[in-house]
PDB file of N, CA and C in Angstrom:
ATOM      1  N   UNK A   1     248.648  71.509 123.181  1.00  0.00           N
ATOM      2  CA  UNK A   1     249.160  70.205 123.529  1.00  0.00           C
ATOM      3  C   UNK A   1     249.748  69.560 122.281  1.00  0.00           C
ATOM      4  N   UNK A   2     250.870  68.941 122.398  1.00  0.00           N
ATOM      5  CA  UNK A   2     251.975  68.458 121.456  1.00  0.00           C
ATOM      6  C   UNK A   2     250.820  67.405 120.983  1.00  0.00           C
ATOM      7  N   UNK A   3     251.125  66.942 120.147  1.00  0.00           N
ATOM      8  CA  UNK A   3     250.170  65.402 119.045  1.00  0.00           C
ATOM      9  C   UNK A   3     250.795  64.180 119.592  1.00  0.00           C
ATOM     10  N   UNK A   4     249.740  63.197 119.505  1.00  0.00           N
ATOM     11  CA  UNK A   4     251.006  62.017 120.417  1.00  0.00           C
ATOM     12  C   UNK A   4     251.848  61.483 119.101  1.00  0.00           C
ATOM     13  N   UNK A   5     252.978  61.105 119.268  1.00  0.00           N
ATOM     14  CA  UNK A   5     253.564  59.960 118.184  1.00  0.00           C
ATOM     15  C   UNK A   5     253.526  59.033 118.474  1.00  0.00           C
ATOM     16  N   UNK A   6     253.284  58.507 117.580  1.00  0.00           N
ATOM     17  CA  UNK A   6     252.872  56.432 117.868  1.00  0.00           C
ATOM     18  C   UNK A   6     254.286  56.086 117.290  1.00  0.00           C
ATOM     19  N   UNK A   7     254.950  54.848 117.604  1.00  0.00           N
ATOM     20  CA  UNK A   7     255.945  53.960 117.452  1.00  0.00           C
ATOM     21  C   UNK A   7     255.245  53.044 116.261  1.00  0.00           C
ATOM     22  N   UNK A   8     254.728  52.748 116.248  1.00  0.00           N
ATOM     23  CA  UNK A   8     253.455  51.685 115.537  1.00  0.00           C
ATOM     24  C   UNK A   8     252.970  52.448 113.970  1.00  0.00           C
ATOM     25  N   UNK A   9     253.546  52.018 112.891  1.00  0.00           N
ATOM     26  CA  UNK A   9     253.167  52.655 112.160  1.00  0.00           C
ATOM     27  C   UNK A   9     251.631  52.380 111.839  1.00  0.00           C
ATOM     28  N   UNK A  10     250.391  53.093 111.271  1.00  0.00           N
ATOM     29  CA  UNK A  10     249.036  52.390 111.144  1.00  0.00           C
ATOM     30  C   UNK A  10     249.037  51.642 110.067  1.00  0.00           C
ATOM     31  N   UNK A  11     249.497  51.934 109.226  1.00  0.00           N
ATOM     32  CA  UNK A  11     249.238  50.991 107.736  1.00  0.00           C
ATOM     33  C   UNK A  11     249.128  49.282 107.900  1.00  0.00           C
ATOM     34  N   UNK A  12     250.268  48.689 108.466  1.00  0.00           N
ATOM     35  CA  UNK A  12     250.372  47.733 108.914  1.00  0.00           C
ATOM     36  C   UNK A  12     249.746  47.436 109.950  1.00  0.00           C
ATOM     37  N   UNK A  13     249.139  47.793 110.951  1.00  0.00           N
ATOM     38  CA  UNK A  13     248.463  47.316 111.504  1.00  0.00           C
ATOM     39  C   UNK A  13     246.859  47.399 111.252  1.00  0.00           C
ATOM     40  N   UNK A  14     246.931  48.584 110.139  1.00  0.00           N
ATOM     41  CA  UNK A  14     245.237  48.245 109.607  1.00  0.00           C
ATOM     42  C   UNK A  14     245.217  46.876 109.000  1.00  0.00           C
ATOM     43  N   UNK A  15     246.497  46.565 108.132  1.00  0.00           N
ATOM     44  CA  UNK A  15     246.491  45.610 107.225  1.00  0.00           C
ATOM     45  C   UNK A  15     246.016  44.405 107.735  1.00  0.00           C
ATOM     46  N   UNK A  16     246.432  44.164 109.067  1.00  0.00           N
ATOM     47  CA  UNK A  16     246.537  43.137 109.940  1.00  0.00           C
ATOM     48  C   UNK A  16     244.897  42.888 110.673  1.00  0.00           C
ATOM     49  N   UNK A  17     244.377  44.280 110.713  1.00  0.00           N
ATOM     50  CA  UNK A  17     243.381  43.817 111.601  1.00  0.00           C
ATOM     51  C   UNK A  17     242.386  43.303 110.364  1.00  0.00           C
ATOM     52  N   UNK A  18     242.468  44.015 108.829  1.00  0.00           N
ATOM     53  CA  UNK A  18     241.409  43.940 108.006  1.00  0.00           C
ATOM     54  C   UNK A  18     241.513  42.401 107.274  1.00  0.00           C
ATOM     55  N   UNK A  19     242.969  42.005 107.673  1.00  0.00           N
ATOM     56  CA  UNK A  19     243.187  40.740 107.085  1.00  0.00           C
ATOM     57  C   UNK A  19     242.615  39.815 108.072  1.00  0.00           C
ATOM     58  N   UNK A  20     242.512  39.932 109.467  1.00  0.00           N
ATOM     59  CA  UNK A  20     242.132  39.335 111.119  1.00  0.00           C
ATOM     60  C   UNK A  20     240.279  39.000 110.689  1.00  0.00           C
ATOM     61  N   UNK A  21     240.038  39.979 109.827  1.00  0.00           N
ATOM     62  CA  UNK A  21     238.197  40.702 109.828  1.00  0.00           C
ATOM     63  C   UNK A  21     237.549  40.545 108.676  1.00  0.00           C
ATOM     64  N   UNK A  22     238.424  40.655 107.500  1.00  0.00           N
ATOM     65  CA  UNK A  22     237.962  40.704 106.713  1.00  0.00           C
ATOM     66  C   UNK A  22     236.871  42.244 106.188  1.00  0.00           C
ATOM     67  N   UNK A  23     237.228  43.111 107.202  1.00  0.00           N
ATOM     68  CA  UNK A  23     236.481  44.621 106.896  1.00  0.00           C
ATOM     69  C   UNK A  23     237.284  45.749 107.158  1.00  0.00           C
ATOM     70  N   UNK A  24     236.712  46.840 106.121  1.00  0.00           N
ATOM     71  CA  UNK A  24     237.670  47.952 106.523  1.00  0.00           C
ATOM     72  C   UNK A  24     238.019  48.614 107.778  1.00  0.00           C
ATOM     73  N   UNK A  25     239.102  49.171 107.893  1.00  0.00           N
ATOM     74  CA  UNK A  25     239.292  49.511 109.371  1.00  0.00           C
ATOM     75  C   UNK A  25     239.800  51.511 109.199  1.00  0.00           C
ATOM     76  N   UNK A  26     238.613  52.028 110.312  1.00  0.00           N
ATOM     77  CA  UNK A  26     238.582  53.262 110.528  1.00  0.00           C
ATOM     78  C   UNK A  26     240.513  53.889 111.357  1.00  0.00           C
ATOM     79  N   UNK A  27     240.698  54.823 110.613  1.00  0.00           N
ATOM     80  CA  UNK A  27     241.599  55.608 111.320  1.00  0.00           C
ATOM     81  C   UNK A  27     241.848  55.612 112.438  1.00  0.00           C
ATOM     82  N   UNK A  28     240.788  55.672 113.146  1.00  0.00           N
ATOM     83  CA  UNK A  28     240.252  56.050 115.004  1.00  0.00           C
ATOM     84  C   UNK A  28     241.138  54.801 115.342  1.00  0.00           C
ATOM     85  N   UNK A  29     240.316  53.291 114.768  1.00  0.00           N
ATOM     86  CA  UNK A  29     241.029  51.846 115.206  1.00  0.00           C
ATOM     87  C   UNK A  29     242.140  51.436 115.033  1.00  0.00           C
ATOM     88  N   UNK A  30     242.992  52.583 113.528  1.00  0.00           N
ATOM     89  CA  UNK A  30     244.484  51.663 114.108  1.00  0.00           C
ATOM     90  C   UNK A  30     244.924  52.457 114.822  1.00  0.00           C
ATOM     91  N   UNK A  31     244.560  53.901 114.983  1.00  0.00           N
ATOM     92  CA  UNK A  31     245.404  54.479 115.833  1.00  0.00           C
ATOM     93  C   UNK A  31     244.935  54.304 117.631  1.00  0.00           C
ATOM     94  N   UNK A  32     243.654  53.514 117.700  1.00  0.00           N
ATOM     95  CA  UNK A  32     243.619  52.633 118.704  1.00  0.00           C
ATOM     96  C   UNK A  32     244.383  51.930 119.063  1.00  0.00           C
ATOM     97  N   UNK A  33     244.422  50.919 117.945  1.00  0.00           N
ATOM     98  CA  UNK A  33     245.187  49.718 117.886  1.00  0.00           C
ATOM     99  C   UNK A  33     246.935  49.959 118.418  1.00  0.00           C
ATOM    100  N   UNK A  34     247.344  50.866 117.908  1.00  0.00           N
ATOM    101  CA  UNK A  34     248.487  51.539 118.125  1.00  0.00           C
ATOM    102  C   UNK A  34     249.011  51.628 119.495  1.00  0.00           C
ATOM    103  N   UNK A  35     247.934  52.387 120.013  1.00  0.00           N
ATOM    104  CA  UNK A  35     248.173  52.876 121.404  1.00  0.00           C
ATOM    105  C   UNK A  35     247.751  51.342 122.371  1.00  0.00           C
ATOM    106  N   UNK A  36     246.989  50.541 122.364  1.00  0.00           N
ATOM    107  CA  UNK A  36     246.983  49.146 123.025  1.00  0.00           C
ATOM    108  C   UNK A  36     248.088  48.413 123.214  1.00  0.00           C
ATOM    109  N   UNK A  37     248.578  48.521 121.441  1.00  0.00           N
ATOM    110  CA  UNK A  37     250.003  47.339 121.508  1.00  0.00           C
ATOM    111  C   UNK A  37     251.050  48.185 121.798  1.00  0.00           C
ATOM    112  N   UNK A  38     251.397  49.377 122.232  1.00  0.00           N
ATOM    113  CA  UNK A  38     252.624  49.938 122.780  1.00  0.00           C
ATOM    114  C   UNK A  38     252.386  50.120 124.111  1.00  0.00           C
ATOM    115  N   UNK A  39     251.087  50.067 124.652  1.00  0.00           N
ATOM    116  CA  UNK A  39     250.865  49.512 125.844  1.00  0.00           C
ATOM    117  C   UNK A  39     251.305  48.410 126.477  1.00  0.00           C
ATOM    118  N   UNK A  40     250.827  47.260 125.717  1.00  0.00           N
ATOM    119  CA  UNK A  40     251.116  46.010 126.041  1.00  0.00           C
ATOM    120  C   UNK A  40     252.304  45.684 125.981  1.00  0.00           C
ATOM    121  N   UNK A  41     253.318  46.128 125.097  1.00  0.00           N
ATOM    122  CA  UNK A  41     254.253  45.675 124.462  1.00  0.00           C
ATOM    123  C   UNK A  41     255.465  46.473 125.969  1.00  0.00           C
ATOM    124  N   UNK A  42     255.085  47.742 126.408  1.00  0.00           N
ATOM    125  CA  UNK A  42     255.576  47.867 127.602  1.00  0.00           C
ATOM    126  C   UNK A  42     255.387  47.554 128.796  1.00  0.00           C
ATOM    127  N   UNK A  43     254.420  46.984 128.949  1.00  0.00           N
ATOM    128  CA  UNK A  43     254.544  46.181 129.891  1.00  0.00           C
ATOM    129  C   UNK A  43     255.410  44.472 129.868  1.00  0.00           C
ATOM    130  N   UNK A  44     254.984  43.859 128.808  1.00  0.00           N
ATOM    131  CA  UNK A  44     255.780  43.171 128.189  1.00  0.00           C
ATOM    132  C   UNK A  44     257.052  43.132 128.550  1.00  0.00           C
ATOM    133  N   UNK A  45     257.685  44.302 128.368  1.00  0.00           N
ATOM    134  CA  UNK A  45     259.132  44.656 128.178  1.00  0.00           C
ATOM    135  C   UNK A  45     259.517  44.805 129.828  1.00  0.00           C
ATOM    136  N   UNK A  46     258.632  45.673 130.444  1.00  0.00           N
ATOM    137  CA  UNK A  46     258.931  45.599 131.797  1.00  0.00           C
ATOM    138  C   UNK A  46     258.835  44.202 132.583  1.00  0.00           C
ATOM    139  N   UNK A  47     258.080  43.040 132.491  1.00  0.00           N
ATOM    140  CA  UNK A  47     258.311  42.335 132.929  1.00  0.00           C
ATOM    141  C   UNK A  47     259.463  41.247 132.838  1.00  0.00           C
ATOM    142  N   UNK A  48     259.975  41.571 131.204  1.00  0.00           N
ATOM    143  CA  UNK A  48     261.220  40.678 130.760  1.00  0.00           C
ATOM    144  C   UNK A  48     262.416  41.178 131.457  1.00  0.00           C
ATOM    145  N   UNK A  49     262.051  42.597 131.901  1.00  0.00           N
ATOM    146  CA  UNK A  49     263.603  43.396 132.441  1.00  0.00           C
ATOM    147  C   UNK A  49     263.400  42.528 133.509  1.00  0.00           C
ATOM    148  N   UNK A  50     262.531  42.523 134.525  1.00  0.00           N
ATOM    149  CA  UNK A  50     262.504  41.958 135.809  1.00  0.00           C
ATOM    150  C   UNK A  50     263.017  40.460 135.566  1.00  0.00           C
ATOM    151  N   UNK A  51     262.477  40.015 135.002  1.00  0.00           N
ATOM    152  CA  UNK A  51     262.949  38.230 134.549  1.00  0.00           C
ATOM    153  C   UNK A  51     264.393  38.137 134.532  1.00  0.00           C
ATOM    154  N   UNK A  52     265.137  39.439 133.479  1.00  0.00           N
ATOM    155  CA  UNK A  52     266.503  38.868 133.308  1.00  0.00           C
ATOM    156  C   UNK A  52     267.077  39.745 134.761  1.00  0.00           C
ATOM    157  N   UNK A  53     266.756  40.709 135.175  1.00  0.00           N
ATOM    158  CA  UNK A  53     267.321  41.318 136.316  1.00  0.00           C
ATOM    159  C   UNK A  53     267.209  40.051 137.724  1.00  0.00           C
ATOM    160  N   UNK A  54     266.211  39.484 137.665  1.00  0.00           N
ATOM    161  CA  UNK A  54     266.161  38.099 138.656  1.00  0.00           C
ATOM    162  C   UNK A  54     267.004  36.981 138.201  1.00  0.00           C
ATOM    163  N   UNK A  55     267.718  36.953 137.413  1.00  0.00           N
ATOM    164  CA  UNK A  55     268.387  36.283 136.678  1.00  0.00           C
ATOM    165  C   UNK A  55     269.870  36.158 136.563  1.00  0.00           C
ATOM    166  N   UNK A  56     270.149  37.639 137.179  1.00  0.00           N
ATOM    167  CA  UNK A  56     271.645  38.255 137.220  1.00  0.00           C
ATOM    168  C   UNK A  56     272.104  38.429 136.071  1.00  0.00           C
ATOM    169  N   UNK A  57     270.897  38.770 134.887  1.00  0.00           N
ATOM    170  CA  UNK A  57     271.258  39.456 134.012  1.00  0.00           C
ATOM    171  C   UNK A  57     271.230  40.599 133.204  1.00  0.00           C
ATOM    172  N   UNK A  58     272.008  41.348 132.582  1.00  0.00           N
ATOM    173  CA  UNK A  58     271.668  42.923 132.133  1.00  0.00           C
ATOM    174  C   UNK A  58     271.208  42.709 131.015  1.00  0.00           C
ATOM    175  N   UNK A  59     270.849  41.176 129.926  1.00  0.00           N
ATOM    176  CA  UNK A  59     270.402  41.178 128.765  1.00  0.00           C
ATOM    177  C   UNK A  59     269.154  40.913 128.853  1.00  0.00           C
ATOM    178  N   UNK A  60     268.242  41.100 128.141  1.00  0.00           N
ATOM    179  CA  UNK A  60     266.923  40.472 127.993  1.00  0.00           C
ATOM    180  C   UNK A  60     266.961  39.860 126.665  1.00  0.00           C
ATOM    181  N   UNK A  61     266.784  38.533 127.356  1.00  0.00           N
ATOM    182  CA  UNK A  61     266.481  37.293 125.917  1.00  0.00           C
ATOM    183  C   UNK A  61     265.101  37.013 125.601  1.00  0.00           C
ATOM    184  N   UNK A  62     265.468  36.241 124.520  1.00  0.00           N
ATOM    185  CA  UNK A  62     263.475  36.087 123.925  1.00  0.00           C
ATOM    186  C   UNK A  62     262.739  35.372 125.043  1.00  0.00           C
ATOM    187  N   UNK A  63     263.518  34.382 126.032  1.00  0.00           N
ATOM    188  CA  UNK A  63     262.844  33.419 126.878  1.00  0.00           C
ATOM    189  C   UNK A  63     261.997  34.752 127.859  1.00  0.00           C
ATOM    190  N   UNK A  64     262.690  35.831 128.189  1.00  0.00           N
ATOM    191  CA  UNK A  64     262.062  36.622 129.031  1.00  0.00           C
ATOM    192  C   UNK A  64     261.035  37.334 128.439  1.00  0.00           C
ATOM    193  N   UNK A  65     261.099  37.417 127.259  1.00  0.00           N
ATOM    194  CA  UNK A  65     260.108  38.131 126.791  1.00  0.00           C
ATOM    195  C   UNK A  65     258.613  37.576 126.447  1.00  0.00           C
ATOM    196  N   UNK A  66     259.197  36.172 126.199  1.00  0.00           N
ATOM    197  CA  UNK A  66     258.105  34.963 126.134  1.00  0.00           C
ATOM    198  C   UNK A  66     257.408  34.732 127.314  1.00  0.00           C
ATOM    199  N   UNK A  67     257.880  34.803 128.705  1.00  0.00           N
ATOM    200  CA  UNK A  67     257.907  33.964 129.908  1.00  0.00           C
ATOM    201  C   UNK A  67     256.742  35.110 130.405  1.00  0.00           C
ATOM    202  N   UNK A  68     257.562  36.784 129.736  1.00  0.00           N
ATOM    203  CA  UNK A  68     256.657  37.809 130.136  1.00  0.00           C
ATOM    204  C   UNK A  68     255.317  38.047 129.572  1.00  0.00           C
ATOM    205  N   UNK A  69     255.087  37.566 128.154  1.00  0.00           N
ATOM    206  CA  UNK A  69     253.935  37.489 127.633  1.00  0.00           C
ATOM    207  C   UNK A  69     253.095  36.643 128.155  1.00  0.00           C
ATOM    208  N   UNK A  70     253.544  35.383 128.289  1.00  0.00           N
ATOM    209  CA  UNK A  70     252.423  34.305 128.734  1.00  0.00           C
ATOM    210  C   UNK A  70     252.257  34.753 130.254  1.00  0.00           C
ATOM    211  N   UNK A  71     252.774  35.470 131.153  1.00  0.00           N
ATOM    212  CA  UNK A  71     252.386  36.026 132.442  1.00  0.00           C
ATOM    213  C   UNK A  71     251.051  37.224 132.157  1.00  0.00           C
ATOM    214  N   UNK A  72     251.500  37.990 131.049  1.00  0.00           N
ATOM    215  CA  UNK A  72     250.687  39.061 130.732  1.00  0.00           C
ATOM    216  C   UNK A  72     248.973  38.465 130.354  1.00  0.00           C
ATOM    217  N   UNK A  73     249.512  37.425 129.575  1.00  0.00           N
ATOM    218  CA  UNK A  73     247.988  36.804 128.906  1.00  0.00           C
ATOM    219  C   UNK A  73     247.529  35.835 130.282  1.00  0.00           C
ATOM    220  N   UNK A  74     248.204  35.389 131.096  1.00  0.00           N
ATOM    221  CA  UNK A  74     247.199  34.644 131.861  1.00  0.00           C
ATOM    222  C   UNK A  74     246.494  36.215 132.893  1.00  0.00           C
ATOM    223  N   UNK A  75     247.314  36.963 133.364  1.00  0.00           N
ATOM    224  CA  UNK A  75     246.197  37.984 133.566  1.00  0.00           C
ATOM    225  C   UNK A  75     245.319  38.385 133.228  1.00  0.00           C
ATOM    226  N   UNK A  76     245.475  38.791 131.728  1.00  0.00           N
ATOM    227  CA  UNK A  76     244.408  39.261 131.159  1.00  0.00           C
ATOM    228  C   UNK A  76     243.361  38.327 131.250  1.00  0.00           C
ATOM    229  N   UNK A  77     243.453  36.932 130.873  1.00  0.00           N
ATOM    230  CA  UNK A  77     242.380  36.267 131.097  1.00  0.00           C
ATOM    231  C   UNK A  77     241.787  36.101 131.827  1.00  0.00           C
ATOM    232  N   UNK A  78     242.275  36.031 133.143  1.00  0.00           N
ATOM    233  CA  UNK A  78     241.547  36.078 134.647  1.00  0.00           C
ATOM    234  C   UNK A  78     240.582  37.148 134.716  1.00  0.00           C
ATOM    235  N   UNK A  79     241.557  38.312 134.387  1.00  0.00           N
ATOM    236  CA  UNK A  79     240.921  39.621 134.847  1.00  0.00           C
ATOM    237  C   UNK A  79     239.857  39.735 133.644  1.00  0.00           C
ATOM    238  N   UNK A  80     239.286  39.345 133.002  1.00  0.00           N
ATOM    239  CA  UNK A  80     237.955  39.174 131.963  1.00  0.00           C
ATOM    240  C   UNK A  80     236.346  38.787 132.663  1.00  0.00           C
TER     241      UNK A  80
END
Protein backbone atom coordinates (compact mmCIF):
# COMPACT_ATOMS: atom_id res chain seq x y z
CA UNK A 1 0.00 0.00 0.00
CA UNK A 2 1.24 3.45 -1.36
CA UNK A 3 2.13 5.97 1.99
CA UNK A 4 -0.49 8.63 2.33
CA UNK A 5 0.77 12.27 1.35
CA UNK A 6 -0.42 14.94 3.47
CA UNK A 7 -0.97 18.51 1.82
CA UNK A 8 -0.23 19.91 5.36
CA UNK A 9 3.24 20.19 5.93
CA UNK A 10 3.94 18.89 9.93
CA UNK A 11 6.48 21.33 11.03
CA UNK A 12 4.09 24.09 11.09
CA UNK A 13 1.51 22.64 12.42
CA UNK A 14 3.54 21.09 15.31
CA UNK A 15 4.66 24.65 15.76
CA UNK A 16 1.16 25.73 16.15
CA UNK A 17 -0.15 23.15 18.34
CA UNK A 18 3.12 23.43 20.80
CA UNK A 19 2.69 27.17 20.70
CA UNK A 20 -1.59 26.40 21.37
CA UNK A 21 0.04 23.96 24.59
CA UNK A 22 2.88 24.96 25.45
CA UNK A 23 4.28 21.02 25.14
CA UNK A 24 6.03 18.97 22.80
CA UNK A 25 4.12 17.43 20.13
CA UNK A 26 4.59 13.63 19.00
CA UNK A 27 4.91 12.81 15.20
CA UNK A 28 1.70 10.53 15.45
CA UNK A 29 -0.19 14.24 16.42
CA UNK A 30 0.82 16.35 13.65
CA UNK A 31 0.44 13.86 11.33
CA UNK A 32 -2.99 13.53 13.07
CA UNK A 33 -3.40 16.92 13.02
CA UNK A 34 -2.78 16.85 9.30
CA UNK A 35 -5.22 14.45 8.35
CA UNK A 36 -8.27 16.37 10.58
CA UNK A 37 -7.55 19.76 8.95
CA UNK A 38 -7.57 18.38 5.29
CA UNK A 39 -10.58 16.84 6.39
CA UNK A 40 -12.20 19.74 7.55
CA UNK A 41 -10.82 22.01 5.22
CA UNK A 42 -12.74 19.70 2.50
CA UNK A 43 -15.54 19.80 3.62
CA UNK A 44 -15.20 23.42 4.10
CA UNK A 45 -14.49 23.74 0.52
CA UNK A 46 -17.40 21.59 -0.44
CA UNK A 47 -19.80 23.57 1.20
CA UNK A 48 -18.43 27.02 -0.27
CA UNK A 49 -18.78 25.29 -3.84
CA UNK A 50 -22.46 24.76 -2.98
CA UNK A 51 -22.84 28.46 -1.61
CA UNK A 52 -21.35 30.00 -4.77
CA UNK A 53 -23.06 27.30 -7.12
CA UNK A 54 -26.55 28.57 -5.27
CA UNK A 55 -25.44 31.76 -6.10
CA UNK A 56 -25.03 31.45 -9.91
CA UNK A 57 -21.63 31.43 -9.38
CA UNK A 58 -18.48 29.46 -10.76
CA UNK A 59 -16.16 31.50 -8.22
CA UNK A 60 -15.84 30.77 -4.68
CA UNK A 61 -15.27 33.90 -2.56
CA UNK A 62 -14.03 34.22 1.02
CA UNK A 63 -17.84 35.06 2.04
CA UNK A 64 -18.50 31.33 0.99
CA UNK A 65 -15.89 30.00 2.59
CA UNK A 66 -16.65 31.91 5.79
CA UNK A 67 -20.50 31.29 5.58
CA UNK A 68 -19.16 27.50 5.09
CA UNK A 69 -17.08 27.41 8.16
CA UNK A 70 -19.44 28.93 10.57
CA UNK A 71 -22.11 26.19 9.13
CA UNK A 72 -19.34 23.55 9.77
CA UNK A 73 -18.68 24.81 13.47
CA UNK A 74 -22.28 25.16 14.43
CA UNK A 75 -22.49 21.38 13.61
CA UNK A 76 -19.82 20.37 15.18
CA UNK A 77 -21.05 21.92 18.22
CA UNK A 78 -24.38 20.43 18.29
CA UNK A 79 -23.12 17.18 17.37
CA UNK A 80 -20.75 17.22 20.79
Amino acid sequence: MAKRQNILPFAPLGKLIQDASGKRVSKDAKETSARILEELTAKIIHKANLLAENAGRKTIKDKDIYLAYQQLKGDLWWNQ
